[in-house]
C-alpha atoms as a PDB file:
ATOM      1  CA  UNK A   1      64.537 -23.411 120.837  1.00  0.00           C
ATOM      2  CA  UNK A   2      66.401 -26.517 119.521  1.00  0.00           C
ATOM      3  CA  UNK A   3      65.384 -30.135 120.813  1.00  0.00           C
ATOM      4  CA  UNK A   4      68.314 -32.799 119.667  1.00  0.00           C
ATOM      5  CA  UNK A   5      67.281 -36.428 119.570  1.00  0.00           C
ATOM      6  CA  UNK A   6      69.766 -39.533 119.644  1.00  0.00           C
ATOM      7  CA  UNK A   7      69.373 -41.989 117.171  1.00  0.00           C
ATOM      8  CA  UNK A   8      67.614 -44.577 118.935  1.00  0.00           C
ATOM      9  CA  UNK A   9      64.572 -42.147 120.204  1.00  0.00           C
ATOM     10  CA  UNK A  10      61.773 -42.447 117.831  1.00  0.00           C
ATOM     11  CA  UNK A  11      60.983 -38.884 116.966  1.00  0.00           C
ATOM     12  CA  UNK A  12      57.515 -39.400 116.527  1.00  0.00           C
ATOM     13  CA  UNK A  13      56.402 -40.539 119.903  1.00  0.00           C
ATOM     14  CA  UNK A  14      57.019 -37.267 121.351  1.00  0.00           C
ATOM     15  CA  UNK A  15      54.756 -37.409 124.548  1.00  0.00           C
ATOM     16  CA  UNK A  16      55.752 -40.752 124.499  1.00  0.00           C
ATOM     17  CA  UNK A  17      53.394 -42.215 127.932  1.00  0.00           C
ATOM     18  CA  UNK A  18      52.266 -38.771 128.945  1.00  0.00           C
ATOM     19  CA  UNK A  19      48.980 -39.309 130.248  1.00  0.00           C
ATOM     20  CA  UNK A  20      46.756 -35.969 128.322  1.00  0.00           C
ATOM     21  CA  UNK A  21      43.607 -34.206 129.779  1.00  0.00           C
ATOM     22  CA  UNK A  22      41.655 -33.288 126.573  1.00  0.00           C
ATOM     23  CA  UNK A  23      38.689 -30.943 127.171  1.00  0.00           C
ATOM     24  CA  UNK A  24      36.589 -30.851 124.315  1.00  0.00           C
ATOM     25  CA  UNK A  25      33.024 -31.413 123.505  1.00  0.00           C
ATOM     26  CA  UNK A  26      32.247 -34.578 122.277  1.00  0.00           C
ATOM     27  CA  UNK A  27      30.963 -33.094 118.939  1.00  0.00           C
ATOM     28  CA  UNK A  28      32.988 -30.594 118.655  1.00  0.00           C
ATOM     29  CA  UNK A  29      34.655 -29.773 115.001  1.00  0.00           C
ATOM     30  CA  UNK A  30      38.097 -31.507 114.397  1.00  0.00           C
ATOM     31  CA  UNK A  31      38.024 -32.724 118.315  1.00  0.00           C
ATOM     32  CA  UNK A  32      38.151 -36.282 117.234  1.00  0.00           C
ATOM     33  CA  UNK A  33      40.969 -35.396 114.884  1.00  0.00           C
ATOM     34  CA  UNK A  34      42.678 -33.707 117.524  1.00  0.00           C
ATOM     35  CA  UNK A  35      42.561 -36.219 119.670  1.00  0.00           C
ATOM     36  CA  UNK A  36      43.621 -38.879 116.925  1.00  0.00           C
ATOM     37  CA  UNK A  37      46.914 -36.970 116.786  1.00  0.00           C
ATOM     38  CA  UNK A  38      48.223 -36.358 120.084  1.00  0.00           C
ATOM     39  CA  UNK A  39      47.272 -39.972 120.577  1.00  0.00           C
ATOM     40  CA  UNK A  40      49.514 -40.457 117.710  1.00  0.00           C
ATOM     41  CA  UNK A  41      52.334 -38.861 119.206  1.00  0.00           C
ATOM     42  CA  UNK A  42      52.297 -41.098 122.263  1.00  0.00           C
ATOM     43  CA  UNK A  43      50.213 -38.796 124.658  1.00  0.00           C
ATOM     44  CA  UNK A  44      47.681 -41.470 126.994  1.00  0.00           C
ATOM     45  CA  UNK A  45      43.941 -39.430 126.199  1.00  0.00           C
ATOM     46  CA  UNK A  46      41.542 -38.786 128.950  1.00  0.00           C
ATOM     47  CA  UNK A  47      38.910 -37.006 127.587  1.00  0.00           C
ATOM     48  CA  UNK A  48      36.688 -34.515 130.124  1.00  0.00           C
ATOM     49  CA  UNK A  49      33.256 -32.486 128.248  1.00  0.00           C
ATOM     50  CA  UNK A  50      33.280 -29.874 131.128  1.00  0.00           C
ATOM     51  CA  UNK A  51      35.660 -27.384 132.192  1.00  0.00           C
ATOM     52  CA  UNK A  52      35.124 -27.247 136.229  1.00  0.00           C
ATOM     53  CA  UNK A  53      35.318 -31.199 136.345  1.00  0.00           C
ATOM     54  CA  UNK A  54      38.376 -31.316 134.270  1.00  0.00           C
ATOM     55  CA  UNK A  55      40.084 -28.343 135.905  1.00  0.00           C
ATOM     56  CA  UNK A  56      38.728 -29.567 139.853  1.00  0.00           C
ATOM     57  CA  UNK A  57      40.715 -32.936 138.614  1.00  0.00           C
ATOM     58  CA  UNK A  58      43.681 -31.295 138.264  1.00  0.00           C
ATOM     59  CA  UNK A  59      43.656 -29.444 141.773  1.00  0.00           C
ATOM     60  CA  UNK A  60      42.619 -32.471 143.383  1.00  0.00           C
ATOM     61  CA  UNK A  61      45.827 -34.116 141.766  1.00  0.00           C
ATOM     62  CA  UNK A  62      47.765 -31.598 140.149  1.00  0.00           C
ATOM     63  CA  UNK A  63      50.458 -34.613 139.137  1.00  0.00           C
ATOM     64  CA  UNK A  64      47.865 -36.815 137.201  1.00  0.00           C
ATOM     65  CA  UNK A  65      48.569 -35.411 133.872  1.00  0.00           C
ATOM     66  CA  UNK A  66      51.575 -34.223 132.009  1.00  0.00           C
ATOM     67  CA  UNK A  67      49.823 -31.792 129.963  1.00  0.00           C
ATOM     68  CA  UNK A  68      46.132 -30.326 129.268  1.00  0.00           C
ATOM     69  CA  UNK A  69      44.590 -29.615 126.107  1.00  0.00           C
ATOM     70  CA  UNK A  70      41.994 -27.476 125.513  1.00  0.00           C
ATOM     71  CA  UNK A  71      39.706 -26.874 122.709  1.00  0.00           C
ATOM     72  CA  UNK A  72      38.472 -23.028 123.597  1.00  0.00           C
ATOM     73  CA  UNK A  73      35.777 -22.622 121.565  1.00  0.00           C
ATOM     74  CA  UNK A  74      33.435 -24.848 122.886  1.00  0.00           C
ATOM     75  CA  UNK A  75      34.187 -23.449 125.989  1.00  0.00           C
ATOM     76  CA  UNK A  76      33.331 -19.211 125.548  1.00  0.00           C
ATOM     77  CA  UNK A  77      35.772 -19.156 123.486  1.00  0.00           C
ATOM     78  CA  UNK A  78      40.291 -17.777 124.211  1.00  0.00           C
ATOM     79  CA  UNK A  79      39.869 -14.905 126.804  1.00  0.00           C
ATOM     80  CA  UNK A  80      37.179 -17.187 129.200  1.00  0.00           C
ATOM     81  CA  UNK A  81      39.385 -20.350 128.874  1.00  0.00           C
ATOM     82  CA  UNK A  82      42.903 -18.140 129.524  1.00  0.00           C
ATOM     83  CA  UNK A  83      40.611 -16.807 132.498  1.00  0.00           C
ATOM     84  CA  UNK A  84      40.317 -20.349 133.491  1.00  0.00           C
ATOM     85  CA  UNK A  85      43.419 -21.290 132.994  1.00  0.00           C
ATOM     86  CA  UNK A  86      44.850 -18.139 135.842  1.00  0.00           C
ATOM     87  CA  UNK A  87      42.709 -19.550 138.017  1.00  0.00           C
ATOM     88  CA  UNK A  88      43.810 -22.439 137.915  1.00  0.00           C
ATOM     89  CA  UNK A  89      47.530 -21.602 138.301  1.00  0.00           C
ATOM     90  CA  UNK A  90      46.548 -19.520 141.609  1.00  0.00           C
ATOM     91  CA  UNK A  91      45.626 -22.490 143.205  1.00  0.00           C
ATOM     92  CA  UNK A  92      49.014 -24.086 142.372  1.00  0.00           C
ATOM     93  CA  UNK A  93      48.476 -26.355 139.561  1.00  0.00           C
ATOM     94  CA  UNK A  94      51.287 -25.965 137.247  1.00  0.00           C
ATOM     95  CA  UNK A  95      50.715 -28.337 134.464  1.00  0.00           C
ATOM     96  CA  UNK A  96      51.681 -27.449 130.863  1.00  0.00           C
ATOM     97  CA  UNK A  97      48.988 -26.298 128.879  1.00  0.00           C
ATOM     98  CA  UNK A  98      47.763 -26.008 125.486  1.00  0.00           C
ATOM     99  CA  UNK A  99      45.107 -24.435 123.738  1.00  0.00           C
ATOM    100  CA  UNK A 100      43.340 -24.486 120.333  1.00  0.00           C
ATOM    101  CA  UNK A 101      41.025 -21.452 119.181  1.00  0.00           C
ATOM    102  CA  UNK A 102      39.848 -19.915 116.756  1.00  0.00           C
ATOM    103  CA  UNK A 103      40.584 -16.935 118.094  1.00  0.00           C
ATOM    104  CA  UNK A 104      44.006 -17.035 118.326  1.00  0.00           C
ATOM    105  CA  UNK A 105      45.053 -14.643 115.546  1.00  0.00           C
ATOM    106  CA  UNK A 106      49.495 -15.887 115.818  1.00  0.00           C
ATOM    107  CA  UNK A 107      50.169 -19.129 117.469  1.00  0.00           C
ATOM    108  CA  UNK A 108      52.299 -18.796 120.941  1.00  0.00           C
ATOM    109  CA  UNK A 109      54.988 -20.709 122.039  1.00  0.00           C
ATOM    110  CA  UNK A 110      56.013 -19.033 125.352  1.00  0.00           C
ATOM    111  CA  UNK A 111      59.155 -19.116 127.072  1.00  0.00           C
ATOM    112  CA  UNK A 112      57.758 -18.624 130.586  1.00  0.00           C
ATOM    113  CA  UNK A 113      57.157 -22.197 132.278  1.00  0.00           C
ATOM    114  CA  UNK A 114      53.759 -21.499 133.026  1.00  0.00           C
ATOM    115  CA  UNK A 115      52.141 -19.829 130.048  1.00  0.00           C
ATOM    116  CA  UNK A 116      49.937 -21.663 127.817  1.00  0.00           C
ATOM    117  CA  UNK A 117      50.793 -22.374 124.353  1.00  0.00           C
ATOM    118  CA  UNK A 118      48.183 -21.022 122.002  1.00  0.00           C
ATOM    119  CA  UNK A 119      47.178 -22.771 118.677  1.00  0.00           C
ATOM    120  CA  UNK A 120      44.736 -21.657 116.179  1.00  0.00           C
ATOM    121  CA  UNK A 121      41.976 -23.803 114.972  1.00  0.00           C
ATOM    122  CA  UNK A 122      42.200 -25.763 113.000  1.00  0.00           C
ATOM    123  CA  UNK A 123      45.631 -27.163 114.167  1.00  0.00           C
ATOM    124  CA  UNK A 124      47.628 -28.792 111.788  1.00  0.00           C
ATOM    125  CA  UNK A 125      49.490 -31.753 112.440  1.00  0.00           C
ATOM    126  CA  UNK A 126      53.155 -29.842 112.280  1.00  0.00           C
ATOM    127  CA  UNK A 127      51.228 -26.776 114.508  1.00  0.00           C
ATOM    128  CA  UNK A 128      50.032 -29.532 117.198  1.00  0.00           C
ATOM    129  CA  UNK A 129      53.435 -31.501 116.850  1.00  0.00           C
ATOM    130  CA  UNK A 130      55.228 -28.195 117.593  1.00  0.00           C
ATOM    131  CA  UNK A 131      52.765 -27.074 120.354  1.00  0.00           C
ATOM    132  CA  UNK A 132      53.119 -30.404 121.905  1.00  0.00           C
ATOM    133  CA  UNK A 133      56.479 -30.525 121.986  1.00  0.00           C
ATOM    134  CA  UNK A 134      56.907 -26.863 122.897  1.00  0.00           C
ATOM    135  CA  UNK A 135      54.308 -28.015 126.054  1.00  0.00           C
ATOM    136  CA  UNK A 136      56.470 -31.160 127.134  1.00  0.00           C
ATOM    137  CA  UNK A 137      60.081 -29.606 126.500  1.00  0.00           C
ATOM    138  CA  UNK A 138      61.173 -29.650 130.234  1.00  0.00           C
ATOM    139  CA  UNK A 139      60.194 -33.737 130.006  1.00  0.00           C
ATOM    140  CA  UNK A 140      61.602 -34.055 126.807  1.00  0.00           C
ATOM    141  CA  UNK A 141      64.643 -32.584 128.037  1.00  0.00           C
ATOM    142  CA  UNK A 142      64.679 -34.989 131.186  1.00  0.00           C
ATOM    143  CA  UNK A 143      64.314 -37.760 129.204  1.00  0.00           C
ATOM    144  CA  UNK A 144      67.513 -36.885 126.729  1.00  0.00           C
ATOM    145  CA  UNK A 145      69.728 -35.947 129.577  1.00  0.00           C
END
């Protein structure tokens, strides 16, 4: 997939104002980092510690966020989160959604609106630039047209 930018957008604010759930522990390896960098690229942080809070949040108001970010291993680790995560889409929450694990053996970037990107741990800077983007391509696309 190819993303064009005009001039005048600054191509490193990608999630420019996008207001991110971030579900990590609070000690978690690299969560601070993580955090750090989608901040970086312009994504508002709300960081949640537990998954049922964070994911009753988003039922409750399934518009609040433009994307959610996961760190899986504090959490039971890819399969329990992506178990999570289909749960949470049968109750109609459609959010974009990204996850970091380690393990995640190839990184995903799906072409289905509603499948999760998958990073592995640690992410990179380019790997959670690309995931991000990947996650927020249908606003990125709104906001070039």
């Amino acid at each position: 997939m190819q993303m064009f930018r005009t001039i005048e957008q600054d191509a490193t604010l990608v999630g420019w104002g996008a207001r991110v759930l971030f579900l990590a522990e609070p000690g978690a390896p690299l969560a601070e980092v993580t955090a750090k960098r989608l901040a970086g690229m312009g994504g508002l942080i709300e960081w949640q510690e537990e998954i049922y809070s964070a994911m009753a949040g988003l039922i409750d108001d399934p518009t609040a966020f433009g994307l959610f970010v996961i760190e899986c291993d504090s959490f039971g680790g890819l399969d329990a989160v992506l178990r999570n995560i289909n749960l949470l889409r049968s109750s109609g929450v459609s959010v974009p959604v990204m996850l970091i694990s380690r393990d995640c053996t190839t990184q995903i970037f799906p072409e289905e609106h509603g499948a999760p990107v998958q990073l592995r741990a640690p992410a990179s800077s380019v790997s959670l630039r690309v995931g991000f983007e990947h996650a927020l391509r249908e606003r990125l696309l709104l906001r070039a047209a």
